[in-house]
N, C-alpha and C. Protein backbone atom coordinates (compact mmCIF):
# COMPACT_ATOMS: atom_id res chain seq x y z
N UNK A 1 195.37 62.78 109.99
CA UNK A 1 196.48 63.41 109.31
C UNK A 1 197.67 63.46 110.27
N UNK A 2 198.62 63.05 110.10
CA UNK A 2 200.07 62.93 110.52
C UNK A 2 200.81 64.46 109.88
N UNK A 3 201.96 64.97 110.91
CA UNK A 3 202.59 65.62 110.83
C UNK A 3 204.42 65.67 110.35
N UNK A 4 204.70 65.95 109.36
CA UNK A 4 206.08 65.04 109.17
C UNK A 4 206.62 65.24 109.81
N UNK A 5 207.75 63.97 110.13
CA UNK A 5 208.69 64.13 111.20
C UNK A 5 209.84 65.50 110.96
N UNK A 6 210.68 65.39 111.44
CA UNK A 6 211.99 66.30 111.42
C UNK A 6 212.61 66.45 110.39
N UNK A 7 213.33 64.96 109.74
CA UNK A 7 213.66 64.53 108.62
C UNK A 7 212.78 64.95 107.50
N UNK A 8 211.48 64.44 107.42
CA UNK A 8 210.78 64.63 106.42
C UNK A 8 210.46 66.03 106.07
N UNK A 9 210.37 67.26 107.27
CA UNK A 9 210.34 68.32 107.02
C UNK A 9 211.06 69.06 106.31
N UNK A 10 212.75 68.32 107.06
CA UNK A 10 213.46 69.16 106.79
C UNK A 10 213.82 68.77 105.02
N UNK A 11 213.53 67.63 104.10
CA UNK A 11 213.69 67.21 103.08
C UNK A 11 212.38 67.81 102.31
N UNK A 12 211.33 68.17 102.72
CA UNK A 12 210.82 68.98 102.19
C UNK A 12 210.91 70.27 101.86
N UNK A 13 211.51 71.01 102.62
CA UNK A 13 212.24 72.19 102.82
C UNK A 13 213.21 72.03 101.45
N UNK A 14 214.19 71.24 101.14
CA UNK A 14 215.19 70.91 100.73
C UNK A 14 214.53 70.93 99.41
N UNK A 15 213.84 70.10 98.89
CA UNK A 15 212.70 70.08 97.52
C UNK A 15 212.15 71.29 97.13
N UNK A 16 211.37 71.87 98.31
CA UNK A 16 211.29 73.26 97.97
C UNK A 16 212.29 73.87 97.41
N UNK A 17 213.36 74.45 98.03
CA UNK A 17 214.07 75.08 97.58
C UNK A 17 215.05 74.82 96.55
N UNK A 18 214.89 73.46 96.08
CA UNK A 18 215.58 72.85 95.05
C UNK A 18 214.65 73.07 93.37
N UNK A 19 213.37 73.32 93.75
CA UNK A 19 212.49 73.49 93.01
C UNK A 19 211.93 75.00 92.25
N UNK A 20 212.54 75.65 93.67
CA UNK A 20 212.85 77.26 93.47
C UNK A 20 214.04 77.74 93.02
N UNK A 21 215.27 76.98 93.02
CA UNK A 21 216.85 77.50 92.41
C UNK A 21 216.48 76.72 90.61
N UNK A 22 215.71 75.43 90.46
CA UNK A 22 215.21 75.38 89.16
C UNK A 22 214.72 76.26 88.59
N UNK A 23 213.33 77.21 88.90
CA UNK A 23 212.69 77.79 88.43
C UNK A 23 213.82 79.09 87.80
N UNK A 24 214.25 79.56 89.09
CA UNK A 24 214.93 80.84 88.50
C UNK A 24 216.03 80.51 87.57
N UNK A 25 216.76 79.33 87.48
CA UNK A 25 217.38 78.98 86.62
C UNK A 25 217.37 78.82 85.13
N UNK A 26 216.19 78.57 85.16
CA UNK A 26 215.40 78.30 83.55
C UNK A 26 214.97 79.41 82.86
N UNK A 27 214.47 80.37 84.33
CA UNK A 27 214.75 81.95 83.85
C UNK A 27 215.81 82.74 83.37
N UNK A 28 216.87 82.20 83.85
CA UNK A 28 217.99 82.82 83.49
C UNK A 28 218.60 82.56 82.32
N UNK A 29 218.36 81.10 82.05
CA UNK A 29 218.77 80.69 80.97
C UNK A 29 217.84 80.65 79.49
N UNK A 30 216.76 81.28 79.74
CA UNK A 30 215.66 81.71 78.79
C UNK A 30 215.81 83.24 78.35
N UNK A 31 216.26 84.08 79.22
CA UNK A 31 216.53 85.58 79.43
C UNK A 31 218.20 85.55 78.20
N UNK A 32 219.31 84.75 79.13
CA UNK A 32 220.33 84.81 78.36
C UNK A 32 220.38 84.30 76.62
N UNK A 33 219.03 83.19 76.13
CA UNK A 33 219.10 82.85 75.48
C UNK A 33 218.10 83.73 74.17
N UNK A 34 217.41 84.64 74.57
CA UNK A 34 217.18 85.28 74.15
C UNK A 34 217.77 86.36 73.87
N UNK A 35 218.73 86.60 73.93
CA UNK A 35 219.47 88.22 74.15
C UNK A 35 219.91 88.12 72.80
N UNK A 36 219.89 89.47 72.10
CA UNK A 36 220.53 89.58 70.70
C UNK A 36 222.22 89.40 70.75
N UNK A 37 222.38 89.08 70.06
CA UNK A 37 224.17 88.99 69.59
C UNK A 37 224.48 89.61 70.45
N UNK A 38 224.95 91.06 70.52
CA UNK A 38 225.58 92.01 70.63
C UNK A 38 225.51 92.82 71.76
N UNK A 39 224.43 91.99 72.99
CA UNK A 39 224.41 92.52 74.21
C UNK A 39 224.93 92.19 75.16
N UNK A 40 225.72 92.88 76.05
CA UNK A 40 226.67 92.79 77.13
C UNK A 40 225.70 92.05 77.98
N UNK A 41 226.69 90.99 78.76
CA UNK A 41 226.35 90.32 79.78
C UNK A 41 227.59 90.37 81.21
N UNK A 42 226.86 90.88 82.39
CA UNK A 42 227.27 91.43 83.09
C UNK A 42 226.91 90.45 84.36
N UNK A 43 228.98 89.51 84.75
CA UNK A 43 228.42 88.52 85.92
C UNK A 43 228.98 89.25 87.38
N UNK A 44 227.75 89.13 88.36
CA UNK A 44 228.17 89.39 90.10
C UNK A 44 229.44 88.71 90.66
N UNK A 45 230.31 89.23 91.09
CA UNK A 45 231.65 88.55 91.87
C UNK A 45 230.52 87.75 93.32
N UNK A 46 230.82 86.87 93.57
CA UNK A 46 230.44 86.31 94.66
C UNK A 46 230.62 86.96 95.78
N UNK A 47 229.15 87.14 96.61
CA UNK A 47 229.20 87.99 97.97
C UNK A 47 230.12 89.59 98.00
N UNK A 48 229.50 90.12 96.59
CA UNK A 48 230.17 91.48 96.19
C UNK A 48 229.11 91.88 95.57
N UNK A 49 229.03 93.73 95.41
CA UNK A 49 228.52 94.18 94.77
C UNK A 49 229.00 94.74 92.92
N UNK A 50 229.88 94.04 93.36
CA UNK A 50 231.02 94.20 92.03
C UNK A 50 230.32 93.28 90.97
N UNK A 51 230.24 93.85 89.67
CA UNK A 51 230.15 93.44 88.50
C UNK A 51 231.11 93.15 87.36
N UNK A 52 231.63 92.35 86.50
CA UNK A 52 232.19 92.13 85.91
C UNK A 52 231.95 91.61 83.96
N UNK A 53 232.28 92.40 83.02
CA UNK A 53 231.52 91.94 81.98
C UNK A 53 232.32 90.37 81.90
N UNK A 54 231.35 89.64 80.74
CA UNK A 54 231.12 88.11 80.70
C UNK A 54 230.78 88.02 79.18
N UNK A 55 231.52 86.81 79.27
CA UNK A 55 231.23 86.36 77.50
C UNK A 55 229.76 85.60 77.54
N UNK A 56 228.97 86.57 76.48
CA UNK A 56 227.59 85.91 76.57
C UNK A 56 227.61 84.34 76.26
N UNK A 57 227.97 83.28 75.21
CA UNK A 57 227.94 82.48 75.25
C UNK A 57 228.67 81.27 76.72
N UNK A 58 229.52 81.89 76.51
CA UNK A 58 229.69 81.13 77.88
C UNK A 58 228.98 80.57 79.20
N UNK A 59 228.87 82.15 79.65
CA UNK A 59 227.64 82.12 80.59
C UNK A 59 226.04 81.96 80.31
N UNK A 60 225.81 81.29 79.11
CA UNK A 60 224.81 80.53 78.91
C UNK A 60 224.92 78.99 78.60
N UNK A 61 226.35 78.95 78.77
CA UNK A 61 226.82 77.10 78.47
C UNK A 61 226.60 76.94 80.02
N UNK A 62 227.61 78.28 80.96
CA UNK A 62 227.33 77.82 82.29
C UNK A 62 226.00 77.28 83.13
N UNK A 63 225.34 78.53 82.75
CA UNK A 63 224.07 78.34 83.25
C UNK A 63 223.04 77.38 82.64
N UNK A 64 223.51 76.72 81.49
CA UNK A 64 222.80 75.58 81.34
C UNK A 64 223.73 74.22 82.23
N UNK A 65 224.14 74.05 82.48
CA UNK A 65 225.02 73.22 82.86
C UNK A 65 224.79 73.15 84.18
N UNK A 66 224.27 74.20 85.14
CA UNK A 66 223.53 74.11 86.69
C UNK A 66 222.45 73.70 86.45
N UNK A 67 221.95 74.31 85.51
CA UNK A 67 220.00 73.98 85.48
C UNK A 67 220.41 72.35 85.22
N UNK A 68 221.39 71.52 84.38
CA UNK A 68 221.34 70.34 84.28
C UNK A 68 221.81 69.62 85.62
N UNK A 69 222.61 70.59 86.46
CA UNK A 69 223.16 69.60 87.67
C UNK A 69 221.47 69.79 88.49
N UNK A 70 220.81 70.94 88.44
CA UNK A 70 219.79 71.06 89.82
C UNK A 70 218.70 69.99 89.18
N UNK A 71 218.78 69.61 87.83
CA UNK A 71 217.73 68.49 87.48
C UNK A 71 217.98 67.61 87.65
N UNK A 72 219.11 66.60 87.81
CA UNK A 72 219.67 65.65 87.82
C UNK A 72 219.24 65.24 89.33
N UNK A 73 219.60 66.41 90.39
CA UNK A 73 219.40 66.27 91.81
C UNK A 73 217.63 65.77 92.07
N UNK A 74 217.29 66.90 91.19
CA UNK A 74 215.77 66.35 91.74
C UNK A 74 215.03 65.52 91.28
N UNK A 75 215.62 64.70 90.27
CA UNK A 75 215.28 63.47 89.88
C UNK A 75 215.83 62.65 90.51
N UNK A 76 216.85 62.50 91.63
CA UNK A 76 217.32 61.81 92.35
C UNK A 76 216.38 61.72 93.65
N UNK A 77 215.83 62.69 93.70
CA UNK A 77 215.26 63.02 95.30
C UNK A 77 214.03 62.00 94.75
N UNK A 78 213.31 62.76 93.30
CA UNK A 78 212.23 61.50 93.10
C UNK A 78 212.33 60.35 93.05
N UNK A 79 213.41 59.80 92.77
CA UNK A 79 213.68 58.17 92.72
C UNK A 79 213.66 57.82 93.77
N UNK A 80 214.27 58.38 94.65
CA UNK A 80 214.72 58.41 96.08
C UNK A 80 213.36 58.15 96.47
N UNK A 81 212.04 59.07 97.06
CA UNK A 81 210.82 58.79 97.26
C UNK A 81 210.06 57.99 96.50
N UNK A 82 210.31 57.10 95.43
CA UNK A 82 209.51 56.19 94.69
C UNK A 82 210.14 54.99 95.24
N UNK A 83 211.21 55.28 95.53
CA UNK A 83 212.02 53.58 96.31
C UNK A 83 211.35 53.11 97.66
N UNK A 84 210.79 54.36 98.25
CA UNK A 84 210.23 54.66 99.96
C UNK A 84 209.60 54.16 99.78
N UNK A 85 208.85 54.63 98.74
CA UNK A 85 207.09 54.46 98.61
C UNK A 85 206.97 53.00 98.51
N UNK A 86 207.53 52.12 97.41
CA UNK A 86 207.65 50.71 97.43
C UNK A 86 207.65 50.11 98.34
N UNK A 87 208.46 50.62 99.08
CA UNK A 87 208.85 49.50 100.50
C UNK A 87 208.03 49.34 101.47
């Protein structure tokens, strides 16, 4: 058994955590998509404890629209390792 190099670690690392900003994403966007009509949705100011209300539809167009960029990425990373693997 071989130990991955530096690179390979550190791109594992990278998958991981690309695999973990998916997960919670799909959560979020399962949570928002469930919400009745008429319930306030409440978005975090960046690196604040400040809250701000939010138009529910919106911020479920948004948040589908990351979950589609963080899938896109990690279907790239897989292509990416199926091209390796070939060679």
């Amino acid at each position: 058994m071989s130990l991955p190099s530096e690179g390979e670690g550190a791109k594992l690392r990278d998958k991981e955590e690309l695999n973990r900003k998916i997960k919670e994403q799909k959560v979020i966007v399962d949570e928002l998509s469930n919400l009745k009509k008429n319930r306030k949705v409440y978005r975090q100011q960046p690196n604040s404890n400040i809250f701000f209300l939010a138009d529910r539809t919106q911020t479920l167009s948004e948040c589908k629209n990351i979950l589609d960029e963080l899938n896109k990425a990690h279907q790239e990373i897989e292509n990416s390792e199926k091209t390796k693997i070939k060679k």
